[in-house]
Each structure stands twice: as structure tokens, then as C-alpha cells.
N, C-alpha and C. Protein backbone atom coordinates (compact mmCIF):
# COMPACT_ATOMS: atom_id res chain seq x y z
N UNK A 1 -68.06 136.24 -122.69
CA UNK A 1 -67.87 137.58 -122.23
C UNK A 1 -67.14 138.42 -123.26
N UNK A 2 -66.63 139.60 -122.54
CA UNK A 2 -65.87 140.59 -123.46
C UNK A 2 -64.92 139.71 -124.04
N UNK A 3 -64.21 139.32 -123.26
CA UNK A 3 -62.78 138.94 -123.23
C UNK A 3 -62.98 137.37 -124.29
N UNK A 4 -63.95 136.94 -124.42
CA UNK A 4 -63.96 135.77 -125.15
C UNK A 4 -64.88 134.83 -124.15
N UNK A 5 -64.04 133.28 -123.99
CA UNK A 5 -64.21 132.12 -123.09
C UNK A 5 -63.49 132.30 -122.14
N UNK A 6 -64.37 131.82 -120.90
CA UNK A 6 -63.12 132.29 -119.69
C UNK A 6 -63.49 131.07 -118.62
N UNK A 7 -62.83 130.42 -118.12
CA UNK A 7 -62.99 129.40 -117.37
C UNK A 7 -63.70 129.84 -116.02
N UNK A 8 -64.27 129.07 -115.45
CA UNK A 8 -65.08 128.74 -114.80
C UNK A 8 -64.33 127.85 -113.31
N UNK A 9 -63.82 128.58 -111.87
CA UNK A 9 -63.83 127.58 -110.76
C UNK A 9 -64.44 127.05 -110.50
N UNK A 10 -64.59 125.37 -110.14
CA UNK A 10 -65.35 124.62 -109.36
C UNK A 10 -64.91 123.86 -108.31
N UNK A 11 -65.95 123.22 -107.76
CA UNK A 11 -64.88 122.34 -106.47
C UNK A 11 -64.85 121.08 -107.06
N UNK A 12 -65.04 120.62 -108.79
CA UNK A 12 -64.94 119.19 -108.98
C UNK A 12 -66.57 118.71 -108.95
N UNK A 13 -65.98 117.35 -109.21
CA UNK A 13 -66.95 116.82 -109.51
C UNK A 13 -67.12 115.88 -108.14
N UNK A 14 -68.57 115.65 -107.94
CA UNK A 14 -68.82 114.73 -106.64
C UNK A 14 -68.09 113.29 -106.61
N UNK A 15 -67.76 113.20 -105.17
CA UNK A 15 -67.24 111.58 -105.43
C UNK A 15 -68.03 110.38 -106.04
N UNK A 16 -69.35 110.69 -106.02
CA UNK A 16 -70.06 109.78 -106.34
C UNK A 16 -70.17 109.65 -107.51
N UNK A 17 -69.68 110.68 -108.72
CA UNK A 17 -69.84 110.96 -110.00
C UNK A 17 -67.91 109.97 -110.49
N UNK A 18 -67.36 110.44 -109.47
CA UNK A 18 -66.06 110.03 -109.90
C UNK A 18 -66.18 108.50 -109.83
N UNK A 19 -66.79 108.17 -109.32
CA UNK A 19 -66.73 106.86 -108.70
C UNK A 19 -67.61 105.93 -109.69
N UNK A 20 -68.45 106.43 -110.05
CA UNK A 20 -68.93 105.74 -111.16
C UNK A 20 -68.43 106.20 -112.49
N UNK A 21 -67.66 107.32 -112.92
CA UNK A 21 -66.51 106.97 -114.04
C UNK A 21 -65.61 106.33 -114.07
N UNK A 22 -64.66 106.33 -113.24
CA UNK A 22 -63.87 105.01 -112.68
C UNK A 22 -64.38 103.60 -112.60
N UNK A 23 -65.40 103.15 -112.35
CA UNK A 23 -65.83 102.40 -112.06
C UNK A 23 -66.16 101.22 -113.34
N UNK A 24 -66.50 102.52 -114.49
CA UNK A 24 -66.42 101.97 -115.79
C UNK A 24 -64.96 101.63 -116.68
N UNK A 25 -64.27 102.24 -116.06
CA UNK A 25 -62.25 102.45 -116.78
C UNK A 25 -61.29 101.31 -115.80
N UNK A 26 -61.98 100.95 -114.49
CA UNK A 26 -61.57 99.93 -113.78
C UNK A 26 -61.77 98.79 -113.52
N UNK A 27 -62.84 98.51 -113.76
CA UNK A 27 -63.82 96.85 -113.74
C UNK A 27 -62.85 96.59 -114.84
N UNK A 28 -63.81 96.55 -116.07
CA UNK A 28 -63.03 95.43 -117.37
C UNK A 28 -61.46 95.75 -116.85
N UNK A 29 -60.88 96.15 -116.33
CA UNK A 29 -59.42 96.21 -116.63
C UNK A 29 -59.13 95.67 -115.57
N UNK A 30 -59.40 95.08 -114.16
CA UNK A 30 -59.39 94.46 -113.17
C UNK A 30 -59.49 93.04 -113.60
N UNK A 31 -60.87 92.95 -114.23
CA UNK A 31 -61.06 91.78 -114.46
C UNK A 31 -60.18 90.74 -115.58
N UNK A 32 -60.03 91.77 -116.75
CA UNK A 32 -58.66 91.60 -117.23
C UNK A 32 -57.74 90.79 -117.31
N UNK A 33 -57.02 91.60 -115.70
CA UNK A 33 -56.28 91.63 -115.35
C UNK A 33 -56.37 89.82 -114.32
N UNK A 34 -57.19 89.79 -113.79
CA UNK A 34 -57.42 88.80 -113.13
C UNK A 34 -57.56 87.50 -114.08
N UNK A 35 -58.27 87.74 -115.34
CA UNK A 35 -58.34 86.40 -116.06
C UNK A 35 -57.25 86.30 -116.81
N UNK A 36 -56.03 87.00 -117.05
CA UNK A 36 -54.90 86.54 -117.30
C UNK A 36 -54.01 85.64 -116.18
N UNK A 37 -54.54 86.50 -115.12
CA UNK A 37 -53.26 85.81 -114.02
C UNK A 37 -53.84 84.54 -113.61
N UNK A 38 -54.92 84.29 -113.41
CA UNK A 38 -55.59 82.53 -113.29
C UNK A 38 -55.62 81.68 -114.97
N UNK A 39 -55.60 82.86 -115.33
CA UNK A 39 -55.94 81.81 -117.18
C UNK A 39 -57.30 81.22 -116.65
N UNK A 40 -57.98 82.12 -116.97
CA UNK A 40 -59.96 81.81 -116.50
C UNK A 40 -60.26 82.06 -117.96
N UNK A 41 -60.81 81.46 -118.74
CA UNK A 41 -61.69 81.24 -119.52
C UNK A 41 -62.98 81.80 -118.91
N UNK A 42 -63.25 81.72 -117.98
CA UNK A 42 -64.83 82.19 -117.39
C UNK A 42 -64.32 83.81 -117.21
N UNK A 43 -63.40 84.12 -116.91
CA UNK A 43 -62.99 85.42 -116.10
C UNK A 43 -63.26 86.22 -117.78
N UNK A 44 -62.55 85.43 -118.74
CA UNK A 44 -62.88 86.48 -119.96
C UNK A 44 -63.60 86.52 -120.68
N UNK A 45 -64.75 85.30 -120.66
CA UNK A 45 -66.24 85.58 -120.76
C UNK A 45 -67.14 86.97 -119.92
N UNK A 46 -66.89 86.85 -118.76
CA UNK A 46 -67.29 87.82 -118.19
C UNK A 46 -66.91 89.41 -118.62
N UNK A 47 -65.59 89.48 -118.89
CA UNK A 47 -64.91 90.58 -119.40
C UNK A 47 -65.75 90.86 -120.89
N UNK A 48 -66.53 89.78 -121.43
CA UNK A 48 -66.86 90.49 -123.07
C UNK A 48 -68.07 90.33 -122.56
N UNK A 49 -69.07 89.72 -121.35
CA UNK A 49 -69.93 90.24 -121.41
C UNK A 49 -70.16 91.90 -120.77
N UNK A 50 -69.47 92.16 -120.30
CA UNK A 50 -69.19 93.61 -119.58
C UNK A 50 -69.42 94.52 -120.88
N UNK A 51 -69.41 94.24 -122.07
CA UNK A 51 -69.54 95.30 -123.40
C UNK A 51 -71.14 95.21 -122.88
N UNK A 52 -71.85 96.48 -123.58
CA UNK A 52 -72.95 96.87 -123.57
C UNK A 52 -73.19 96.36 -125.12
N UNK A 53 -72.67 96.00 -125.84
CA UNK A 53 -73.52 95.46 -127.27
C UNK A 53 -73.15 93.63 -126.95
N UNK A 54 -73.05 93.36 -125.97
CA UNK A 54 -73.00 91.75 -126.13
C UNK A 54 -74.60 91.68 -126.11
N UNK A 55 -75.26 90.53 -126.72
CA UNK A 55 -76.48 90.19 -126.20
C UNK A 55 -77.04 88.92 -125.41
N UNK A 56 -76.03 88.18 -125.62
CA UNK A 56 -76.51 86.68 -124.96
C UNK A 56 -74.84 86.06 -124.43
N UNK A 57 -75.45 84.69 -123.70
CA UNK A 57 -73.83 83.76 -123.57
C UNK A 57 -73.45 83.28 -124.89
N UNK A 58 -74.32 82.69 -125.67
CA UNK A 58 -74.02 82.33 -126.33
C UNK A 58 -73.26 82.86 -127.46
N UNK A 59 -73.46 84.20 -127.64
CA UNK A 59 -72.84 84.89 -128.40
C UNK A 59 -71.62 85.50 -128.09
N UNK A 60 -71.56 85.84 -126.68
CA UNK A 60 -70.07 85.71 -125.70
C UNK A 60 -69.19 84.57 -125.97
N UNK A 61 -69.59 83.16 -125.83
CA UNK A 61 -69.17 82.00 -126.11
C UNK A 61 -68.70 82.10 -127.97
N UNK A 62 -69.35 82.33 -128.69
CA UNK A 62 -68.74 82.52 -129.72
C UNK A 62 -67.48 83.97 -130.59
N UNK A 63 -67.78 84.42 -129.66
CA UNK A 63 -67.12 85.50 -130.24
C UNK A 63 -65.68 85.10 -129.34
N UNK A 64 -65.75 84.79 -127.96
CA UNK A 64 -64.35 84.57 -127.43
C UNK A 64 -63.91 83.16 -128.21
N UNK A 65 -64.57 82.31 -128.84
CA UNK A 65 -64.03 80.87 -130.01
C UNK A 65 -63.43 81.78 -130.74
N UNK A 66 -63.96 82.68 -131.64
CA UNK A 66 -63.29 83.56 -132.49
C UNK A 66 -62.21 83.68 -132.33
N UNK A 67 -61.92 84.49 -130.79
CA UNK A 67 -61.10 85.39 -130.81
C UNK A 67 -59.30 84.32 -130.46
N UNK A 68 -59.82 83.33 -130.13
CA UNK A 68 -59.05 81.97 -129.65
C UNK A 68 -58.72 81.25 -130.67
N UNK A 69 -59.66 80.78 -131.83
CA UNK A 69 -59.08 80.83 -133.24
C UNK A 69 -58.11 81.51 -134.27
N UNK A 70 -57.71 82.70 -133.60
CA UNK A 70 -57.04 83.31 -134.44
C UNK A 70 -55.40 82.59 -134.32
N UNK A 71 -54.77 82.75 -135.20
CA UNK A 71 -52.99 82.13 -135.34
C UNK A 71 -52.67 82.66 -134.36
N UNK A 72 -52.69 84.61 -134.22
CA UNK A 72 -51.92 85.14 -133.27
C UNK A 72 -52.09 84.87 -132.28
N UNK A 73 -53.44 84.08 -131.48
CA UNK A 73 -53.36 84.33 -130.31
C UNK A 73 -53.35 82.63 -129.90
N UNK A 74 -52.76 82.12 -130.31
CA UNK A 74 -52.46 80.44 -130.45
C UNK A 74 -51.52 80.55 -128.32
N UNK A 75 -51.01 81.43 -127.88
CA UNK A 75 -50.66 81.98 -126.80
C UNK A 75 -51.56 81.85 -125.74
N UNK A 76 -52.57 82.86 -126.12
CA UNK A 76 -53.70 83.07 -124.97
C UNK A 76 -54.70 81.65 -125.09
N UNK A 77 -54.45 81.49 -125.98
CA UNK A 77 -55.64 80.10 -126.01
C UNK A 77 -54.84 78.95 -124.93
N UNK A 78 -53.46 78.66 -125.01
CA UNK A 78 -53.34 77.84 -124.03
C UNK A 78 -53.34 78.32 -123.42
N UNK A 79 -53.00 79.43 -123.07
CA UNK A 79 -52.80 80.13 -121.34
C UNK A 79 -54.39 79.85 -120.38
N UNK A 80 -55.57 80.18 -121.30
CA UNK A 80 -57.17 80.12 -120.83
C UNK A 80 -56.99 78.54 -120.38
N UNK A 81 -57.75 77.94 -119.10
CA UNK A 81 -58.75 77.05 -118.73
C UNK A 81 -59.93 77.05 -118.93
């Protein structure tokens, strides 16, 4: 307009829209959250297959060896079953 940019009222966004943004910012972080507190090895397989560039188990399975190999995380590796 004259005046430049000028905001725009709305009533928001639908719940159903919220609910599936959330939905993406709350899962992995639930699940997370859950395979720390059991020490699930399966719970944080699941958590890296939840990425959209994983492609297989097997490659889930190797990348969490990776990530369990490292010195720093000599911690989380015993903590996992």
C-alpha cells in the first residue's frame, strides 16, 4: 500500500494445520525422550529412522554403530540396551 507493508488480521491457523506442525517438532523429541529413559537401543533406531533421508534398517543400524563408536559418547553406548 501507500504506507508500505502492513499486516494482515487473521484468526490463525487451523488446528489441523497446527497439529501437524507440532506433530513434526514433537514425535522425534518424545521419542527421544523415551529412548533415553528405558536406554532402548530400538527406541533410537526408530528416532533416526524418523529422518526423511534415512533409506533402509540397515543403514539406520549403521549409522547409530557410528554414532556409538565415537569416544564421546562411550556414555550413551552403555546407557542403550
Amino acid at each position: 500500500g501507500k504506507r508500505g507493508i502492513e499486516g494482515v488480521r487473521t484468526l490463525g491457523l487451523p488446528p489441523a494445520v497446527i497439529a501437524h506442525i507440532w506433530h513434526d517438532r514433537v514425535a522425534p523429541v518424545t521419542l527421544e525422550l523415551e529412548a533415553y529413559r528405558t536406554g532402548s537401543k530400538e527406541r533410537m533406531l526408530e528416532l533416526i529412522q524418523l529422518d526423511p533421508w534415512t533409506r533402509s534398517l540397515d543403514q539406520t543400524r549403521g549409522l547409530l554403530d557410528d554414532i556409538l563408536a565415537m569416544p564421546e559418547n562411550a556414555a550413551l553406548k552403555a546407557h542403550l540396551k
